[in-house]
PDB file of N, CA and C in Angstrom:
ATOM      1  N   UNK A   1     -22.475 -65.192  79.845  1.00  0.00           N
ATOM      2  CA  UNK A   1     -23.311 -64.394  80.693  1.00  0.00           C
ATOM      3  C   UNK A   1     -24.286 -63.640  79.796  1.00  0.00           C
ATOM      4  N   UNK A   2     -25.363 -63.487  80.500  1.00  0.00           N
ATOM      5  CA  UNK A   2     -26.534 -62.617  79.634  1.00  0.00           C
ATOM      6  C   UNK A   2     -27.238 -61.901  80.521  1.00  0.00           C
ATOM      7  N   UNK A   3     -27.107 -60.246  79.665  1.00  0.00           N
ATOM      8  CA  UNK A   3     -27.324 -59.190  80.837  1.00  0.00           C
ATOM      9  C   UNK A   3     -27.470 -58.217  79.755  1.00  0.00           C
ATOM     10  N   UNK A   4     -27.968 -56.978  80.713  1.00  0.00           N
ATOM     11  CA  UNK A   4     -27.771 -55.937  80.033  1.00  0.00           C
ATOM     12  C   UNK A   4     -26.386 -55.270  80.352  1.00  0.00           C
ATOM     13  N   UNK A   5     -25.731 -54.487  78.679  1.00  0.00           N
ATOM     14  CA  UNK A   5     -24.371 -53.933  79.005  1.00  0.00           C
ATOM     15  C   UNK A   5     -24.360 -53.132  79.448  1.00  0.00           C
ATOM     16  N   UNK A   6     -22.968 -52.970  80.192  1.00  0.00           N
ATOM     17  CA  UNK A   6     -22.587 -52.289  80.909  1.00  0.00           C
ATOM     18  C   UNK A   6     -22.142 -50.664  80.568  1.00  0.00           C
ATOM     19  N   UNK A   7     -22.402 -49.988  81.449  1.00  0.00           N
ATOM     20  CA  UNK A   7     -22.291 -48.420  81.008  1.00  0.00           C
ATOM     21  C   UNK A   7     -20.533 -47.846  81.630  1.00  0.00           C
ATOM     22  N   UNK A   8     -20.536 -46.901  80.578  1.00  0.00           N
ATOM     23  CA  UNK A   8     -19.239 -46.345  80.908  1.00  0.00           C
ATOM     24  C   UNK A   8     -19.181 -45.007  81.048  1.00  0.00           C
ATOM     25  N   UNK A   9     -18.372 -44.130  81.632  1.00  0.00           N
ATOM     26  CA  UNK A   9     -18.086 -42.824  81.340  1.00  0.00           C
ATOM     27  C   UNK A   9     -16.594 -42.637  81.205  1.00  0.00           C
ATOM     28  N   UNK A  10     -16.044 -42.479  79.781  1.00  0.00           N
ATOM     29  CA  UNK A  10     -14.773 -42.088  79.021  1.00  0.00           C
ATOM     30  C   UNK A  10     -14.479 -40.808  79.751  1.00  0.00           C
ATOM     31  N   UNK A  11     -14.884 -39.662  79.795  1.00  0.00           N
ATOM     32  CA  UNK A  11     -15.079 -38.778  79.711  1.00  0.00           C
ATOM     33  C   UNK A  11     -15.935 -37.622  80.170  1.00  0.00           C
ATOM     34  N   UNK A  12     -15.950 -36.116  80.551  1.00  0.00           N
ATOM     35  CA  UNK A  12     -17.432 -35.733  81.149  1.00  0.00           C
ATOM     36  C   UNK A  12     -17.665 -34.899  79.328  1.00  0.00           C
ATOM     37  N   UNK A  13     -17.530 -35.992  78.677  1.00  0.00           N
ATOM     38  CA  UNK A  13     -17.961 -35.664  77.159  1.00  0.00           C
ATOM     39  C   UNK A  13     -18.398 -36.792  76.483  1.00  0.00           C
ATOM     40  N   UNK A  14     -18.223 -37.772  77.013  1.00  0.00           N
ATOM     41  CA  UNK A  14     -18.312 -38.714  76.478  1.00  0.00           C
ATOM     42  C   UNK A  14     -18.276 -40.254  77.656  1.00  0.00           C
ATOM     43  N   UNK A  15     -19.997 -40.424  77.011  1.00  0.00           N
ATOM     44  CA  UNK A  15     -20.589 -41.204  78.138  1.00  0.00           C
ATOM     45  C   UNK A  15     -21.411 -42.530  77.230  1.00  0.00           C
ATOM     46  N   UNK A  16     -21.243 -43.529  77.422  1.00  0.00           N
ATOM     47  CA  UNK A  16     -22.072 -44.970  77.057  1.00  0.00           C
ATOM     48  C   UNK A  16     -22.980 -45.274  78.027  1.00  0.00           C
ATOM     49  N   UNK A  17     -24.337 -44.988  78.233  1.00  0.00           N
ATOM     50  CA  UNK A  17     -25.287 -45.658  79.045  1.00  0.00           C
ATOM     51  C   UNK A  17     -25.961 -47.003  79.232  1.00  0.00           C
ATOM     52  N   UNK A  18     -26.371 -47.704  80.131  1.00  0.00           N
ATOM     53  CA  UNK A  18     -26.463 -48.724  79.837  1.00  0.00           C
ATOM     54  C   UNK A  18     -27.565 -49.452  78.948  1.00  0.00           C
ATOM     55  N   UNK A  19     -27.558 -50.436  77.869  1.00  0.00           N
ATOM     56  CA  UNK A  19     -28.249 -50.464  77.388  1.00  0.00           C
ATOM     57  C   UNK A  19     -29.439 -51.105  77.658  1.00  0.00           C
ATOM     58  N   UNK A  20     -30.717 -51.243  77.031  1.00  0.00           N
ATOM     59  CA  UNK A  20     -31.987 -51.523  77.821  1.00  0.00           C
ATOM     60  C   UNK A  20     -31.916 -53.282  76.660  1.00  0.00           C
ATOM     61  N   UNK A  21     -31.546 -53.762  75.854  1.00  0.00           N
ATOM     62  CA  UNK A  21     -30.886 -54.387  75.566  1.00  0.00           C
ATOM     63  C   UNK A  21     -30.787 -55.589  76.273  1.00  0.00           C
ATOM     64  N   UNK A  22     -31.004 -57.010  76.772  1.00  0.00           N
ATOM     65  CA  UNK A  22     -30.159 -57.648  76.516  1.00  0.00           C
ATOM     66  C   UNK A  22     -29.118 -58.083  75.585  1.00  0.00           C
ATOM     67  N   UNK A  23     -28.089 -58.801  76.246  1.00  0.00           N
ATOM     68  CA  UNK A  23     -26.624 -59.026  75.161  1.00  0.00           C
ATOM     69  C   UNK A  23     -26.196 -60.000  75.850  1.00  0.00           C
ATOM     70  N   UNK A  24     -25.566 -61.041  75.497  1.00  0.00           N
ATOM     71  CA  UNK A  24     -24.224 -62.100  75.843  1.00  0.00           C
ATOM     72  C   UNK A  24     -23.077 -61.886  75.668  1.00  0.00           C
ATOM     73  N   UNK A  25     -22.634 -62.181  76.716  1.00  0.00           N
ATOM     74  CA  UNK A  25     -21.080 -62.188  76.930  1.00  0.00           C
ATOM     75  C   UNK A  25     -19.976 -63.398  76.956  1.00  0.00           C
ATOM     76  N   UNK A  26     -19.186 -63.775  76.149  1.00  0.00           N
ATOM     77  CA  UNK A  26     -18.296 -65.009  75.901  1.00  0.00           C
ATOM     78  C   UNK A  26     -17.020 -64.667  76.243  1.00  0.00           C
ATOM     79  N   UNK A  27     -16.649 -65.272  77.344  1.00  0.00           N
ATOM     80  CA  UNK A  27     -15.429 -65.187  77.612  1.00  0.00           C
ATOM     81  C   UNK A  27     -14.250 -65.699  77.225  1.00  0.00           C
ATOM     82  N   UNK A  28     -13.075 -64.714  76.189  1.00  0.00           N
ATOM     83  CA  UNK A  28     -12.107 -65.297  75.294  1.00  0.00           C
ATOM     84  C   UNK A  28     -12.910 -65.976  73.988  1.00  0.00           C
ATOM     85  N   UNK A  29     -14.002 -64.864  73.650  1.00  0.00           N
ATOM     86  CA  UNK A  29     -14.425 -65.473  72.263  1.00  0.00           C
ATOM     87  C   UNK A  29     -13.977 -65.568  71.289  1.00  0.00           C
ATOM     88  N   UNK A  30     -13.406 -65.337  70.963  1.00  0.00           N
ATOM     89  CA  UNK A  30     -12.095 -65.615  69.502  1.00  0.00           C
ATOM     90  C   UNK A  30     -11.573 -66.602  69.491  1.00  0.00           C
ATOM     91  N   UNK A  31     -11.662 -67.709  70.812  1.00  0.00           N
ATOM     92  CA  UNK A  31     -11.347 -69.208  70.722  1.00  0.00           C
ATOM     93  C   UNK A  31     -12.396 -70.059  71.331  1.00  0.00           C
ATOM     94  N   UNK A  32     -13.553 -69.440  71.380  1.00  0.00           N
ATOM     95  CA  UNK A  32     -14.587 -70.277  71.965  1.00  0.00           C
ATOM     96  C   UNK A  32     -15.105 -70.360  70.567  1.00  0.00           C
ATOM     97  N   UNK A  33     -15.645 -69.670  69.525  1.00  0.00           N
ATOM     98  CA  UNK A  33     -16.396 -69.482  68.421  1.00  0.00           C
ATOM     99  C   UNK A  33     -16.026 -69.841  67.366  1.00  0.00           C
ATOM    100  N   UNK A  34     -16.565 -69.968  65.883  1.00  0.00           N
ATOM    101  CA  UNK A  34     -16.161 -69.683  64.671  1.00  0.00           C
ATOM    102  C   UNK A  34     -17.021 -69.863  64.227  1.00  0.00           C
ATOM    103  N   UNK A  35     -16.522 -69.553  62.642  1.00  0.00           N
ATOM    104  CA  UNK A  35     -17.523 -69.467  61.618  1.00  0.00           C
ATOM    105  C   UNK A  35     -18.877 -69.285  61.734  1.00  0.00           C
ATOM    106  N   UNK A  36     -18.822 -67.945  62.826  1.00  0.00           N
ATOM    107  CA  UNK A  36     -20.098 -67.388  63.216  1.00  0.00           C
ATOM    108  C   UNK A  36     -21.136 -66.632  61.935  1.00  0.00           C
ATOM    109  N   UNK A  37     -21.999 -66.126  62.197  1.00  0.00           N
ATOM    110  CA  UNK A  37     -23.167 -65.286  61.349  1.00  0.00           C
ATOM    111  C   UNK A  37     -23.624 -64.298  62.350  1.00  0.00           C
ATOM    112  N   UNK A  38     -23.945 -63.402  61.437  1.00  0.00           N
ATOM    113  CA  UNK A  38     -25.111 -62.565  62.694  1.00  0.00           C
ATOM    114  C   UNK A  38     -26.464 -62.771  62.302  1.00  0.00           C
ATOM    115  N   UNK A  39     -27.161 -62.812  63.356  1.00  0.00           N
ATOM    116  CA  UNK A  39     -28.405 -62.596  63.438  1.00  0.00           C
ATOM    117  C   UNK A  39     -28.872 -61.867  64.213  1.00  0.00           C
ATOM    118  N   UNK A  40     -30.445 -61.487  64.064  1.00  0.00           N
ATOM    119  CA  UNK A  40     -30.742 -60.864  64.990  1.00  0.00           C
ATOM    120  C   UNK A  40     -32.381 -61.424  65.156  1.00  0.00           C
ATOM    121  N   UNK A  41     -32.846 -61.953  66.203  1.00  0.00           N
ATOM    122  CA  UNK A  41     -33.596 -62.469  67.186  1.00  0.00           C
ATOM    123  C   UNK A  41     -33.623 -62.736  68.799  1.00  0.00           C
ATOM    124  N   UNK A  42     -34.328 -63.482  69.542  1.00  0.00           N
ATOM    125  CA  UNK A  42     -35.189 -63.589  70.547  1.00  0.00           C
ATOM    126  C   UNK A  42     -34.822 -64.788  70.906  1.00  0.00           C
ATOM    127  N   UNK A  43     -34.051 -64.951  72.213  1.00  0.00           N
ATOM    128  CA  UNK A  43     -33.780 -66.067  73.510  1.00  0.00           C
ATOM    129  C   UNK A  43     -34.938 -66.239  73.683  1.00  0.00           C
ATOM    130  N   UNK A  44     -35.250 -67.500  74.009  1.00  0.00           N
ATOM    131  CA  UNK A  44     -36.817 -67.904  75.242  1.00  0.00           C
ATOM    132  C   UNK A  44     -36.200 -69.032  75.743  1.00  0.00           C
ATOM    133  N   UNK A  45     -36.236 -68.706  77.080  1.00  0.00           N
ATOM    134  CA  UNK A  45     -35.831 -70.267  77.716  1.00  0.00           C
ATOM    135  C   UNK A  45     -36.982 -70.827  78.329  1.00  0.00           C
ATOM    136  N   UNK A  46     -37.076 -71.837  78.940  1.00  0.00           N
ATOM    137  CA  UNK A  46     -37.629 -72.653  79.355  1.00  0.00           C
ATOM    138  C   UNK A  46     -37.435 -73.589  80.549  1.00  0.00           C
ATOM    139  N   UNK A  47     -38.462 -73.247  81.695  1.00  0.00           N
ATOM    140  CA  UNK A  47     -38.017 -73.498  82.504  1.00  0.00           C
ATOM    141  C   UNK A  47     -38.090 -75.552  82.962  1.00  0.00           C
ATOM    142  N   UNK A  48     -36.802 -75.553  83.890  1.00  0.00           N
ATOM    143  CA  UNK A  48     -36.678 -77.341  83.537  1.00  0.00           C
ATOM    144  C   UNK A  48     -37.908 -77.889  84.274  1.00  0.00           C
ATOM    145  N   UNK A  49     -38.337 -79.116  83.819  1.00  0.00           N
ATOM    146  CA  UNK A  49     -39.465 -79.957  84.614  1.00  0.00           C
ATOM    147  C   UNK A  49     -38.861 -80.850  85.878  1.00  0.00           C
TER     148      UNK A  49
END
């Protein structure tokens, strides 16, 4: 999934807003993935013909 994350409130001290951010989400990634890298860049999709 690809979205912006989701916001939380822990606390009325402690609050995560949501971010403006897109991000992906992998469900059970620790067995979908490996021998990942980070990067940091720009999705562009393309729409099908």
């Amino acid at each position: 999934m690809v979205g912006n994350g989701q916001s939380a409130k822990c606390s009325d001290y402690l609050e995560y807003p949501v971010s403006g951010a897109q991000q992906v989400f992998i469900e059970s990634a620790s067995g979908a993935v490996s021998d990942c890298s980070a990067f940091d860049s720009m999705m562009s999709w393309q729409p099908e013909q």
